[in-house]
Protein backbone atom coordinates (compact mmCIF):
# COMPACT_ATOMS: atom_id res chain seq x y z
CA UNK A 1 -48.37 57.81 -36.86
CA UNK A 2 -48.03 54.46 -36.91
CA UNK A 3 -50.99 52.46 -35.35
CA UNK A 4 -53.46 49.24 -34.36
CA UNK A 5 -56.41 49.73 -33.49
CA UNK A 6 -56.49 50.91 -30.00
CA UNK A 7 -58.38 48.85 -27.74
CA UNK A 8 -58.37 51.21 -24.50
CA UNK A 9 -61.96 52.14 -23.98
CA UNK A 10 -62.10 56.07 -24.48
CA UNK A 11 -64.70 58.66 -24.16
CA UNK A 12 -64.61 61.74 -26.57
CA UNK A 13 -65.75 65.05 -25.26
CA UNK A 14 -66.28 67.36 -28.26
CA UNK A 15 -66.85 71.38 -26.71
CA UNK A 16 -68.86 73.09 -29.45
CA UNK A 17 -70.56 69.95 -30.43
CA UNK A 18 -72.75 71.71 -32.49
CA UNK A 19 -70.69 74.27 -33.89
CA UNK A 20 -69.23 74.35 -37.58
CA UNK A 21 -65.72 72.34 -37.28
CA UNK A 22 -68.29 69.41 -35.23
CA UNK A 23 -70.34 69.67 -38.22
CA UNK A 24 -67.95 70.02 -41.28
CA UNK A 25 -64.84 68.24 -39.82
CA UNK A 26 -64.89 66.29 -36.56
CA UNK A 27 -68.19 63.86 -36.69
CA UNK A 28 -67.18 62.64 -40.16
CA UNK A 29 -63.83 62.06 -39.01
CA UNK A 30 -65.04 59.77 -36.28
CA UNK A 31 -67.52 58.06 -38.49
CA UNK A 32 -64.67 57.16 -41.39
CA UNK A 33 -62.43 56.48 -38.40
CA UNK A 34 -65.34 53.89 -37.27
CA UNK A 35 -66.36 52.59 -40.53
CA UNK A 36 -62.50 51.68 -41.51
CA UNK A 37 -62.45 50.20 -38.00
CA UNK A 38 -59.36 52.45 -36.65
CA UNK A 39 -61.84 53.63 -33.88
CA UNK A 40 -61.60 52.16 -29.89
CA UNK A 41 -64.03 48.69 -29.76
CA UNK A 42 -65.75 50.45 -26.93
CA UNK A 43 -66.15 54.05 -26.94
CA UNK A 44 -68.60 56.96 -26.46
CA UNK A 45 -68.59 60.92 -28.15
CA UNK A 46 -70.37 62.83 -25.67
CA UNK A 47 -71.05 66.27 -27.63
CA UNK A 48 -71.53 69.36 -25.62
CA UNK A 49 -73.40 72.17 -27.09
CA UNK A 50 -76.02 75.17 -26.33
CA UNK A 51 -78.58 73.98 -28.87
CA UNK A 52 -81.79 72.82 -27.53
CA UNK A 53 -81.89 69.28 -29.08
CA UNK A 54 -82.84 66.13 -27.68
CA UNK A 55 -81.02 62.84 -28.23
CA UNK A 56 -82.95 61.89 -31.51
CA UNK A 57 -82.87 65.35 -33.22
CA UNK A 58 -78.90 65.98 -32.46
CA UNK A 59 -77.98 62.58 -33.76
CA UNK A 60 -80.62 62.64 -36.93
CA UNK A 61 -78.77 66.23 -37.42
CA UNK A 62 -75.00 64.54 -37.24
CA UNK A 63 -76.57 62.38 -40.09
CA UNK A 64 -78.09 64.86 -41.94
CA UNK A 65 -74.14 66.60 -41.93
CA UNK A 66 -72.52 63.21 -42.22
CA UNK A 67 -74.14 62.84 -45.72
CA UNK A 68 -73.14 66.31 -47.10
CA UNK A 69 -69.57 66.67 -45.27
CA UNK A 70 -68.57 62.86 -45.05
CA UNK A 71 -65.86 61.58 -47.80
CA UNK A 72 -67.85 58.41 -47.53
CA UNK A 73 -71.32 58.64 -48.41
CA UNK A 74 -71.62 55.05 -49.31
CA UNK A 75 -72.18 53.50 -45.52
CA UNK A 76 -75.26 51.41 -44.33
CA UNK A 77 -77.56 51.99 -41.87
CA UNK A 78 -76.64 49.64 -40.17
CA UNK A 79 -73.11 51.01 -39.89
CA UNK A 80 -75.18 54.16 -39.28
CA UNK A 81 -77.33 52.95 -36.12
CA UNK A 82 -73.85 51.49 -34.84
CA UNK A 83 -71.89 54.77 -34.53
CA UNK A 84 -75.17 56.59 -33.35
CA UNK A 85 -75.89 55.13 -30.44
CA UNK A 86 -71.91 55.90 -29.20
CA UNK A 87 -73.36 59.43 -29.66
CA UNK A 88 -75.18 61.71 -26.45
CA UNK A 89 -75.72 65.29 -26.60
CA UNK A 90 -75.84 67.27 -23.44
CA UNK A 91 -77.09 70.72 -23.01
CA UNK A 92 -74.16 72.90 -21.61
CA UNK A 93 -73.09 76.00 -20.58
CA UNK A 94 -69.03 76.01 -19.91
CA UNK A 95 -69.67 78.90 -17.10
CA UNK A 96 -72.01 76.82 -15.08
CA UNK A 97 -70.26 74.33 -12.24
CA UNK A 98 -73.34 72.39 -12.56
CA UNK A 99 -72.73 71.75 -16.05
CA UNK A 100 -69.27 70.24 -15.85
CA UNK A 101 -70.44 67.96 -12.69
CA UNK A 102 -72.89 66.69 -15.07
CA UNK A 103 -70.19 65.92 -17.61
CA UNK A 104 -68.26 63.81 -14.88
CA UNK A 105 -70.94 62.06 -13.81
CA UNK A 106 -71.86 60.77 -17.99
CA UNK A 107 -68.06 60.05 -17.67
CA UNK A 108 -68.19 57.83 -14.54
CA UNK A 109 -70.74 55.94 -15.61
CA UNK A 110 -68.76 55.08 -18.88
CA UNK A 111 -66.18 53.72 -16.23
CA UNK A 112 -68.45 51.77 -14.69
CA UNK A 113 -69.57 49.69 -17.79
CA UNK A 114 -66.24 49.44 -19.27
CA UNK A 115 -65.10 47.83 -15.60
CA UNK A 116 -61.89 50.66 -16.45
CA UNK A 117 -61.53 54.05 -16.05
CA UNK A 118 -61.41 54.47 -19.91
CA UNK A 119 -59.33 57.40 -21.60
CA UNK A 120 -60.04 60.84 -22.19
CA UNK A 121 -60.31 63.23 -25.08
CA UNK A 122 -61.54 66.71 -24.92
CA UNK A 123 -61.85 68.23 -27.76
CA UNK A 124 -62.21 71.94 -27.36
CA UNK A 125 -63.34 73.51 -30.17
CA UNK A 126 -64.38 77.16 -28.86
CA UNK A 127 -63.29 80.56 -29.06
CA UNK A 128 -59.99 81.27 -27.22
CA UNK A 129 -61.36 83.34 -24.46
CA UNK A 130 -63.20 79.93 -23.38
CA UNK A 131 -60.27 78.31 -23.01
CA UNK A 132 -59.29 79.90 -19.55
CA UNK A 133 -62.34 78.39 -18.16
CA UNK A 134 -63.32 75.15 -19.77
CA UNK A 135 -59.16 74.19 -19.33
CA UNK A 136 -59.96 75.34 -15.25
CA UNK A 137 -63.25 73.54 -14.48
CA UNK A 138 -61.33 70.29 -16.30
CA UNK A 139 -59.12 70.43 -13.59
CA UNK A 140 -61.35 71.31 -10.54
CA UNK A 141 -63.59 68.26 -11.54
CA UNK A 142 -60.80 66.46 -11.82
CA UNK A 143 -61.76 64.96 -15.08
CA UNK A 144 -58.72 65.14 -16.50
CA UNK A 145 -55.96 64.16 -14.12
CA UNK A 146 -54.34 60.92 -15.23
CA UNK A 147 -51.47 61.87 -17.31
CA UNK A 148 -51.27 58.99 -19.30
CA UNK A 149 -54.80 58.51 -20.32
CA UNK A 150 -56.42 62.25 -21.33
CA UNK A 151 -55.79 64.46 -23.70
CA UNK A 152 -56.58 68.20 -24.73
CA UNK A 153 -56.69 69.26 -28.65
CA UNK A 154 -56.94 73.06 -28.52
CA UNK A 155 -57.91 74.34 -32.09
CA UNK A 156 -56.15 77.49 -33.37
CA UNK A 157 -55.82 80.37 -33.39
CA UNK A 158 -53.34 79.85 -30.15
CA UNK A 159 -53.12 83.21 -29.01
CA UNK A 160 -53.36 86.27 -31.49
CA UNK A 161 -49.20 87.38 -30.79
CA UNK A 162 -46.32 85.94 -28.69
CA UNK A 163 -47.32 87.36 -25.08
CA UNK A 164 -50.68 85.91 -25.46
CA UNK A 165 -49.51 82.51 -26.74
CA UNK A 166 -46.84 82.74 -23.66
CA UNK A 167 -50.19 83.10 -21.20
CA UNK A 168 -52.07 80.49 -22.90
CA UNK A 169 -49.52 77.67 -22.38
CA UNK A 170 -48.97 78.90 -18.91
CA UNK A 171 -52.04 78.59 -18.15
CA UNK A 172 -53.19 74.92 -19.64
CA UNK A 173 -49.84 73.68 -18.17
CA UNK A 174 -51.18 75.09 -14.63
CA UNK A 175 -53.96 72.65 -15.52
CA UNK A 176 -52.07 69.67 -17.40
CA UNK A 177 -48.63 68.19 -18.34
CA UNK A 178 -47.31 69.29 -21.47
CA UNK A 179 -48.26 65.96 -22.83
CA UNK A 180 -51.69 65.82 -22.31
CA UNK A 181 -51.98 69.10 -24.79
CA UNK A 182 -52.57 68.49 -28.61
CA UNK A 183 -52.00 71.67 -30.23
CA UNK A 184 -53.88 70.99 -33.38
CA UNK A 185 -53.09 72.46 -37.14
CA UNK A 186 -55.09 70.56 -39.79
CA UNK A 187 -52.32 71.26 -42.16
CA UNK A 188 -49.82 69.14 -40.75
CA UNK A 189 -52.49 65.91 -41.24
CA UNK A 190 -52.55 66.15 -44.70
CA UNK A 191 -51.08 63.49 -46.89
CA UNK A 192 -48.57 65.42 -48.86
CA UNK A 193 -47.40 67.23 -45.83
CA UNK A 194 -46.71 64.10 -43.90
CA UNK A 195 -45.07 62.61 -46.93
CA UNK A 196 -42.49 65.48 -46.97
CA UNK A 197 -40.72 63.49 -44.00
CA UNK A 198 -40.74 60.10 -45.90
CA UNK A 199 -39.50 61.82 -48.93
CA UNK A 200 -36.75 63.51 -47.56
CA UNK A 201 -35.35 60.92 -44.63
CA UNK A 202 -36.16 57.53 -46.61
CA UNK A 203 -34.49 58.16 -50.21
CA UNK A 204 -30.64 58.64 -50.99
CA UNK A 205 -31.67 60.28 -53.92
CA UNK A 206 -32.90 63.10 -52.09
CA UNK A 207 -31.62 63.81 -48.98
CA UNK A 208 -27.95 64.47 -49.95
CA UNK A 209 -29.33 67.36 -52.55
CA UNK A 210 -31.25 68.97 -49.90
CA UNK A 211 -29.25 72.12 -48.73
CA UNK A 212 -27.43 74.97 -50.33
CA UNK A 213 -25.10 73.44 -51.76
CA UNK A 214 -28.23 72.17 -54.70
CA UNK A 215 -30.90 73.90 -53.98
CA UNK A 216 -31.55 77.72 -55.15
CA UNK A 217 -34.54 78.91 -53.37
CA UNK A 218 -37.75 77.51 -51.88
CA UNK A 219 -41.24 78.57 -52.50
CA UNK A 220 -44.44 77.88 -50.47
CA UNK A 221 -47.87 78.65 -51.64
CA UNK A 222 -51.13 78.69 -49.99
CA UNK A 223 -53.66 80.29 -52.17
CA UNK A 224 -57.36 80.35 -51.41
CA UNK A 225 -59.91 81.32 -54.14
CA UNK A 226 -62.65 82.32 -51.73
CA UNK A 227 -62.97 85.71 -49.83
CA UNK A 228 -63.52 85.93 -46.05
CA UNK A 229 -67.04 84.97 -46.94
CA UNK A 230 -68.80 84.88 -43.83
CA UNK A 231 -66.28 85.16 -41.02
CA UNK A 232 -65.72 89.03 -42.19
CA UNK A 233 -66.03 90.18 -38.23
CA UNK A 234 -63.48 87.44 -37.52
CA UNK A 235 -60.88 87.93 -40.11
CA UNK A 236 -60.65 91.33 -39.30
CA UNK A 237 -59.07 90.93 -36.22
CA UNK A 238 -56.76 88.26 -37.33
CA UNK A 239 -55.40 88.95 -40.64
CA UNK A 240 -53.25 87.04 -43.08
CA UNK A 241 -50.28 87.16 -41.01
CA UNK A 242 -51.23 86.01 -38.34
CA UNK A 243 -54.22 83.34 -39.98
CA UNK A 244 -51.70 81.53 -42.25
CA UNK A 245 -48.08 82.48 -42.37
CA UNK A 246 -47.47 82.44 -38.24
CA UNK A 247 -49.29 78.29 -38.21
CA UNK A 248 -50.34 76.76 -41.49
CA UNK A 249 -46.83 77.85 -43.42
CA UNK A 250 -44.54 78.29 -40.79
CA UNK A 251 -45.57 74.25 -40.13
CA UNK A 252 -44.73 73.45 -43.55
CA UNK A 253 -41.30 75.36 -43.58
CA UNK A 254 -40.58 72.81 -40.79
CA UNK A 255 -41.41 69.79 -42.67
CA UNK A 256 -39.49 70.76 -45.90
CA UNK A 257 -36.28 72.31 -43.68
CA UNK A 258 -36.08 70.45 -40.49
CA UNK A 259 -32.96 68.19 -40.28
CA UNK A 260 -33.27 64.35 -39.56
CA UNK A 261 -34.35 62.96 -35.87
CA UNK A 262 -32.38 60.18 -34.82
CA UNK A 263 -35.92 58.37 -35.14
CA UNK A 264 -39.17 58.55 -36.06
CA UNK A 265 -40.00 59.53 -32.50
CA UNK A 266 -42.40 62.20 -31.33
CA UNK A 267 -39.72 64.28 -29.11
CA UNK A 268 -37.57 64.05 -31.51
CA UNK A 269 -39.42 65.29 -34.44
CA UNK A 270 -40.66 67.81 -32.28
CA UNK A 271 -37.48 68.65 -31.16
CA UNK A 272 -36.18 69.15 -35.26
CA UNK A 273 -39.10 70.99 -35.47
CA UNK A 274 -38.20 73.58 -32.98
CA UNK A 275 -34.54 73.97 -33.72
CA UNK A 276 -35.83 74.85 -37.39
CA UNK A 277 -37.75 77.65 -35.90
CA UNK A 278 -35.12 79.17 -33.82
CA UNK A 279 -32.88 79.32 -36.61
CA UNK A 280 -35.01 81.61 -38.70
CA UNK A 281 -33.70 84.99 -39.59
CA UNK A 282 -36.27 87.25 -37.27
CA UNK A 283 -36.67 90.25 -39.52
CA UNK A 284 -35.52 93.85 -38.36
CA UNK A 285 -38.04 96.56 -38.08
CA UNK A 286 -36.00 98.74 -40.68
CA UNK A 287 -35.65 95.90 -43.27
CA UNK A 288 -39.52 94.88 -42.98
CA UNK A 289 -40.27 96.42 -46.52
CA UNK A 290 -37.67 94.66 -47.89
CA UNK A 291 -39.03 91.43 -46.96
CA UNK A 292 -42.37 91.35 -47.09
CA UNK A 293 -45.72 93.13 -48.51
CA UNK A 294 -49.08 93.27 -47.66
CA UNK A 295 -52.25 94.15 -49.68
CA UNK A 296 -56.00 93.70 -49.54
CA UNK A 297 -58.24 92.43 -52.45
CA UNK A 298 -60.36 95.35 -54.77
CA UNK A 299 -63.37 94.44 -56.68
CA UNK A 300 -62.83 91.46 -59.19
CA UNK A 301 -63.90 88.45 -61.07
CA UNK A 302 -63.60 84.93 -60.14
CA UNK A 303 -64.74 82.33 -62.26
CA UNK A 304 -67.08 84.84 -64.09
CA UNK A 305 -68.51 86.22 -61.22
CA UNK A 306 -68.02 89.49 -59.55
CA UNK A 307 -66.40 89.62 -56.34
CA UNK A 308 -66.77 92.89 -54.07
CA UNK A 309 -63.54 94.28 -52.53
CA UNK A 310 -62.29 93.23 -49.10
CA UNK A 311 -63.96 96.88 -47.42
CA UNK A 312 -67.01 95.97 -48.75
CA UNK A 313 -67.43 92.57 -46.81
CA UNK A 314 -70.20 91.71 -44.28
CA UNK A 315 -68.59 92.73 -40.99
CA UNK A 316 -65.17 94.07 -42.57
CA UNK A 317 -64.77 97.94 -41.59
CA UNK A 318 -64.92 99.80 -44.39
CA UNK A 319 -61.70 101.71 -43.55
CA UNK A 320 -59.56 98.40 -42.56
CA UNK A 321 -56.10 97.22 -42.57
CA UNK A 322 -56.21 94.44 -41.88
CA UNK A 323 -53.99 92.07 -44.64
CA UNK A 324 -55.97 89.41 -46.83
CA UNK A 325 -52.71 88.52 -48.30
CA UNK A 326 -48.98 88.16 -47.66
CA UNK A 327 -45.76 87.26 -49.25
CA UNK A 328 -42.65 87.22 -47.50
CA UNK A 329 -38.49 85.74 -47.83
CA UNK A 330 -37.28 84.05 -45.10
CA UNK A 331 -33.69 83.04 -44.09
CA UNK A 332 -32.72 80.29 -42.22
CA UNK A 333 -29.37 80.59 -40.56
CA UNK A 334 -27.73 77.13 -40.13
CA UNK A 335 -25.12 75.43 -41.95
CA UNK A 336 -27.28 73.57 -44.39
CA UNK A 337 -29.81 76.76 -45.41
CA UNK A 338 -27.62 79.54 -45.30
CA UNK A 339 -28.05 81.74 -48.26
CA UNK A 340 -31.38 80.38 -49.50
CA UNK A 341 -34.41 82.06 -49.46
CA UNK A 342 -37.40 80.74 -48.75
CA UNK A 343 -40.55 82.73 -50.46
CA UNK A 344 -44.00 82.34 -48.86
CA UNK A 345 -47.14 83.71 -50.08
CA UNK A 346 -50.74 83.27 -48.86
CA UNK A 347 -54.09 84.74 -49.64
CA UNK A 348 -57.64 85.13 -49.99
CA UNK A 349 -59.55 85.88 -53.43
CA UNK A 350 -56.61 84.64 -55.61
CA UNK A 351 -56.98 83.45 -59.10
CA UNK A 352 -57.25 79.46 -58.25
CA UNK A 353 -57.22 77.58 -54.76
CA UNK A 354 -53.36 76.02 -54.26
CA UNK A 355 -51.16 75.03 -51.75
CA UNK A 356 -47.91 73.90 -52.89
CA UNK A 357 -44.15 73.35 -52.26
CA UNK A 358 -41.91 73.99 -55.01
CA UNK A 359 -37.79 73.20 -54.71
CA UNK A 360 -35.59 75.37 -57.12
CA UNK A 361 -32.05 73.38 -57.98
CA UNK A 362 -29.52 75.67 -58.59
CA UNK A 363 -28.48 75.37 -62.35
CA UNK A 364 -26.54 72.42 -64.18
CA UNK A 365 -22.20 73.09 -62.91
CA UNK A 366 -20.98 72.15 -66.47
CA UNK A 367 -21.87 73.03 -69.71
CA UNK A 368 -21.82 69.87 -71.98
CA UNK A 369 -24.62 70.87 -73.86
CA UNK A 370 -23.70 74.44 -75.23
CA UNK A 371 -25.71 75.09 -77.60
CA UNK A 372 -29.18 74.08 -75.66
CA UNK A 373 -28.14 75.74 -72.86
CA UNK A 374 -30.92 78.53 -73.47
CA UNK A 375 -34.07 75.32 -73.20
CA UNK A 376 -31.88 74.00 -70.50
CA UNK A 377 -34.19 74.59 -67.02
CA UNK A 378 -33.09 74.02 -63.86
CA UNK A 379 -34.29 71.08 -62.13
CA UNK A 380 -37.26 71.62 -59.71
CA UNK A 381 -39.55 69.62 -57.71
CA UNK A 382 -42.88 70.21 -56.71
CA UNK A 383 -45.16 68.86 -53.98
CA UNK A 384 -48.66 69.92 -54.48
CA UNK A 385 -50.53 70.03 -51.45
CA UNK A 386 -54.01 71.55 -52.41
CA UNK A 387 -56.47 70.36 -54.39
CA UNK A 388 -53.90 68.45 -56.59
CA UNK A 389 -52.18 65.43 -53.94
CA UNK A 390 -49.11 65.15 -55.93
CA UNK A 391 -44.91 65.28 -56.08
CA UNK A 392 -43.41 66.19 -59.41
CA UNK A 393 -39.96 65.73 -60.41
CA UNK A 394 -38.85 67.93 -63.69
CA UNK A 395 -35.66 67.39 -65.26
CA UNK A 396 -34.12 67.25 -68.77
CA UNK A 397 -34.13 64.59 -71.11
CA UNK A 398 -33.59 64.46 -75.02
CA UNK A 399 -36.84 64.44 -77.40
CA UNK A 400 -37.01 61.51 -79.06
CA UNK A 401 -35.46 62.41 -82.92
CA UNK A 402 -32.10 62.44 -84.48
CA UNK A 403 -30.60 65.77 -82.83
CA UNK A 404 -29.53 66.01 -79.55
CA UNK A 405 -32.62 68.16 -78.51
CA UNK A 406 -33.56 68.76 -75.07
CA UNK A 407 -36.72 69.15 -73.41
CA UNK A 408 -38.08 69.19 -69.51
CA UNK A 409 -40.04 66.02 -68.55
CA UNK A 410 -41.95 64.70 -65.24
CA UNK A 411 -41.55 61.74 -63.09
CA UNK A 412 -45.54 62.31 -60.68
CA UNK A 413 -46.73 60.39 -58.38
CA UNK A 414 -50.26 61.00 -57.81
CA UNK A 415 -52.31 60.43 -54.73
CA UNK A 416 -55.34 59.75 -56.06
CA UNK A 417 -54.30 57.52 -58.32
CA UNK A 418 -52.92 55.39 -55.59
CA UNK A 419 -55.32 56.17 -52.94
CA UNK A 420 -58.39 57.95 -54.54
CA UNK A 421 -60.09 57.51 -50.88
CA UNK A 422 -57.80 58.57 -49.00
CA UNK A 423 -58.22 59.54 -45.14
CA UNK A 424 -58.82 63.24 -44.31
CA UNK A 425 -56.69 65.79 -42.33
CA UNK A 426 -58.27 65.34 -39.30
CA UNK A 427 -58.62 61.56 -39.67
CA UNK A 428 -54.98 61.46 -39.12
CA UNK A 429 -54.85 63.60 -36.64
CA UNK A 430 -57.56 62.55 -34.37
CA UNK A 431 -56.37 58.73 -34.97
CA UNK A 432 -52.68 59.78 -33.59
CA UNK A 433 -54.23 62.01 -30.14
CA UNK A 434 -56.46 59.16 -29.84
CA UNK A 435 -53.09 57.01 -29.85
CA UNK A 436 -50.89 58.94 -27.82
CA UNK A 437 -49.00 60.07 -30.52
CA UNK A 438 -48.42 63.94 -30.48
CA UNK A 439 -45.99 64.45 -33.53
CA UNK A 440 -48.06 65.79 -35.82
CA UNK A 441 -49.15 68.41 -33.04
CA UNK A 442 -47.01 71.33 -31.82
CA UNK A 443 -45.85 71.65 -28.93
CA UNK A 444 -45.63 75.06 -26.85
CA UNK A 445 -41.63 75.94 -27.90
CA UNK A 446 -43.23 75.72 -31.11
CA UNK A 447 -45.82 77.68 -30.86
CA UNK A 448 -43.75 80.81 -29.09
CA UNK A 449 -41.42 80.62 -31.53
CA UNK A 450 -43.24 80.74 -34.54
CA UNK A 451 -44.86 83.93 -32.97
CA UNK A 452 -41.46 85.34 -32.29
CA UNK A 453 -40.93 84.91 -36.13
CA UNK A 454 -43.56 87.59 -37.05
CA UNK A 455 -43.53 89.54 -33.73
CA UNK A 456 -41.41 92.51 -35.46
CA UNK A 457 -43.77 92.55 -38.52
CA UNK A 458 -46.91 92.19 -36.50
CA UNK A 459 -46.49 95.11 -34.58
CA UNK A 460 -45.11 97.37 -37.35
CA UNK A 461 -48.10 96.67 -39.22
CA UNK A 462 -50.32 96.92 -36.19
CA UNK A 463 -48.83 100.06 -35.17
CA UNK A 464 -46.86 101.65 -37.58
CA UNK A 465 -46.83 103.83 -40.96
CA UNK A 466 -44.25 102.81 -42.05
CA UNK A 467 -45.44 99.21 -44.55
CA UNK A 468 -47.99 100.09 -47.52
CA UNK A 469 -50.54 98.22 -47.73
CA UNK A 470 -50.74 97.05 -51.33
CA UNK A 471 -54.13 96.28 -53.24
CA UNK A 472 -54.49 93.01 -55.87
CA UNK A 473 -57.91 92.65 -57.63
CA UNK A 474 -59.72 89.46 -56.62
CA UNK A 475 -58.84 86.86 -59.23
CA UNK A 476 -55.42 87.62 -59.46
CA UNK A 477 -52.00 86.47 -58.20
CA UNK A 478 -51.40 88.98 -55.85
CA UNK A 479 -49.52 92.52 -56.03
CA UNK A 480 -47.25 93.34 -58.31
CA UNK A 481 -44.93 94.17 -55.67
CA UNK A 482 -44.90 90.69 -54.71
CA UNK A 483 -43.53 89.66 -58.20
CA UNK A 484 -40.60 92.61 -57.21
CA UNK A 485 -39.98 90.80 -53.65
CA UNK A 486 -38.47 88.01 -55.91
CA UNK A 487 -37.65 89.34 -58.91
CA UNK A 488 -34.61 91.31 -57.39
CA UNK A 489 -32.89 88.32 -56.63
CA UNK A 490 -33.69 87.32 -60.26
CA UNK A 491 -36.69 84.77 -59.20
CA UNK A 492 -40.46 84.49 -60.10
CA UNK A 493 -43.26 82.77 -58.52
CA UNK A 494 -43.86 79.70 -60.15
């Protein structure tokens, strides 16, 4: 996370080249990585796809996606021509031998010219069931064998429950060393996320407040405003559960919970990470209702415009239940959470997009100001995530007048005011595998563990009859039952 610009000469395999995260995500990643110069002085993308396109029409279609999907739209051509010629498209099919010899030999020859064997990064950005494969004809080429020099980035979903997360990292460690693999979750690459860490382990003011002996309760929102859209046959099968809560905020809970490495050091951070996860609370299959709740969007509004129910979605079955959102209270038992909740919620169709972290302080000891204590509000701080990049600080201060009158105030600081262009998610990330540096990836104790979380719940609401499944009109907040989840421990969502 900290970094020169590498000088190593690298080629970048990208499976699913022309597939929608190559599109949206990963080629304007490269391209702001190149134009802010944090790219390798020599390197090549070699992007491996299906489609029949020929050099010319696969690279004038990476511009064509550049200009809609780039954050920087303002680059020349001749910055343009630069990064296109480090671009070749090969026609492949991962279940043909000769395909992958083919791949070596565009890799050897990048050797040769570089007078090193240059690093490695495959980027594998397919379904899971191609994993077994593409990870297996890797290693029988023997394409990715040094250690030291190639990578792997596997894209979630990894797995869809613990035994099949189990298999997966059994079976890319029969291929690689656990250091090669980049478990990638986009989340964990965004500003405000990162800045968690630097918040926490850099200020005095901060770090001595953070456990139950100050803080009340901890919230985590990820709210999305669209539906399932177009990935209705996908979603299906996955669910909130097991789309957001088991990766995206389980991640987060690590960030804002996790106690202090020794250093800044991958392992260590990793290994903070992990001991965080092993200390939640795993939830019993009798007390399931009392901790979380499930429901599906009806018909709504959003924005003015109606929005058909969840059942009614292309490639949704009209009789499924399958979750489209979640909320759920978590317990973390170690010495500095014990006691505190911490409330998650995700889910699609919801009244505004928002992904947030909000800290409740427990209230004020003393009572020195008696007769405001009714506008007296506890102190709380806020680190907005999504599409706000911003931390806010609210405590009490006295209006400006003659009486001692009380009212909450902020302290922000804004993102965008400081940085309006900013990198992107996977800017960060694919600067750090490019690096070397694997702590903003998770590793495979991680990923088992975070499954073990929501094993119990999974398979009760797989399997079971036991869990309603709740219903929320799209545009809203959710449930009301979610609202009861907190409100018996006299909380709200805020």
């Amino acid at each position: 996370m900290t970094h020169d610009r590498t000088t190593a000469p690298t080629s970048i395999v990208v499976f699913g080249g022309t597939g929608d995260l190559a599109k949206r995500k990963l080629f304007p990643a490269f391209f702001n990585l190149f134009i802010d110069e944090w790219m390798p002085v020599h390197f090549q993308i070699i992007a491996l796809g299906r489609k029949p396109f020929d050099q010319e029409g696969f690279r004038a279609y990476v511009l064509e996606n550049l200009k809609e999907f780039s954050r920087n739209k303002q680059f020349t051509e001749e910055q343009w021509t630069s990064f296109s010629e480090k671009i070749t498209f090969l026609n492949f099919d991962i279940t043909d031998e000769n395909s992958f010899l083919h791949l070596n030999e565009k890799l050897t020859a990048f050797d040769v010219t570089c007078d090193n064997r240059a690093n490695r990064l495959f980027y594998l950005s397919v379904a899971p069931n191609f994993i077994d494969s593409v990870s297996s004809s890797l290693k029988k080429a023997g394409m990715a064998d040094e250690v030291k020099k190639d990578r792997i980035i596997i894209e979630k979903p990894f797995g869809y429950d613990k035994a099949s997360a189990v298999a997966l990292n059994q079976l890319l460690n029969q291929n690689f060393q656990e250091e090669q693999i980049y478990r990638i979750d986009h989340y964990l690459g965004k500003e405000t996320v990162q800045n968690i860490l630097a918040f926490r382990f850099a200020n005095t003011v901060f770090e001595p407040l953070w456990s139950n002996r100050h803080i009340e309760s901890v919230q985590i929102t990820v709210a999305e405003q669209v539906g399932v859209e177009d990935r209705g046959g996908y979603y299906d099968h996955s669910g909130a559960l097991r789309d957001m809560i088991q990766n995206h905020l389980l991640q987060i809970l690590c960030m804002v919970a996790m106690d202090a490495p020794v250093e800044f050091e991958s392992s260590l951070v990793r290994d903070k990470k992990a001991e965080i996860l092993k200390t939640v609370r795993r939830i019993k299959p009798e007390d399931i209702n009392h901790y979380t709740v499930r429901a599906q969007y009806t018909d709504g509004e959003i924005n003015g415009k109606a929005k058909k129910a969840y059942r009614q979605e292309p490639g949704v079955d009209s009789n499924s239940n399958t979750e489209t959102f979640v909320a759920m209270k978590f317990y973390i038992d170690n010495p500095r959470w014990q006691g505190v909740p911490f409330y998650m919620r995700t889910g699609k169709s919801m009244a505004q997009k928002k992904s947030c972290v909000i800290v409740n302080f427990k209230e004020v000891p003393n009572k020195t100001f008696v007769n405001g204590t009714d506008r007296l509000q506890r102190n709380q701080l806020t680190i907005n995530i999504q599409p706000e990049m911003d931390i806010r600080l609210s405590f009490m201060a006295k209006k400006p007048g003659l009486d001692m009158t009380l009212n909450p105030v902020e302290m922000v600081f804004d993102y965008f005011e400081s940085a309006p262009d900013s990198p992107e998610a996977y800017e960060t990330l694919l600067i750090d595998a490019l690096d070397g540096d694997s702590t903003l990836f998770m590793r495979s104790d991680q990923v088992e563990e975070a499954w073990d979380i929501i094993a119990t719940i999974q398979e009760e609401w797989e399997n079971g009859t036991y869990s309603p499944m709740h219903t929320y009109p799209a545009g809203s907040w959710g449930p009301e039952a979610a609202d009861e989840l907190l409100s018996r421990q006299g909380h709200r969502w805020l």
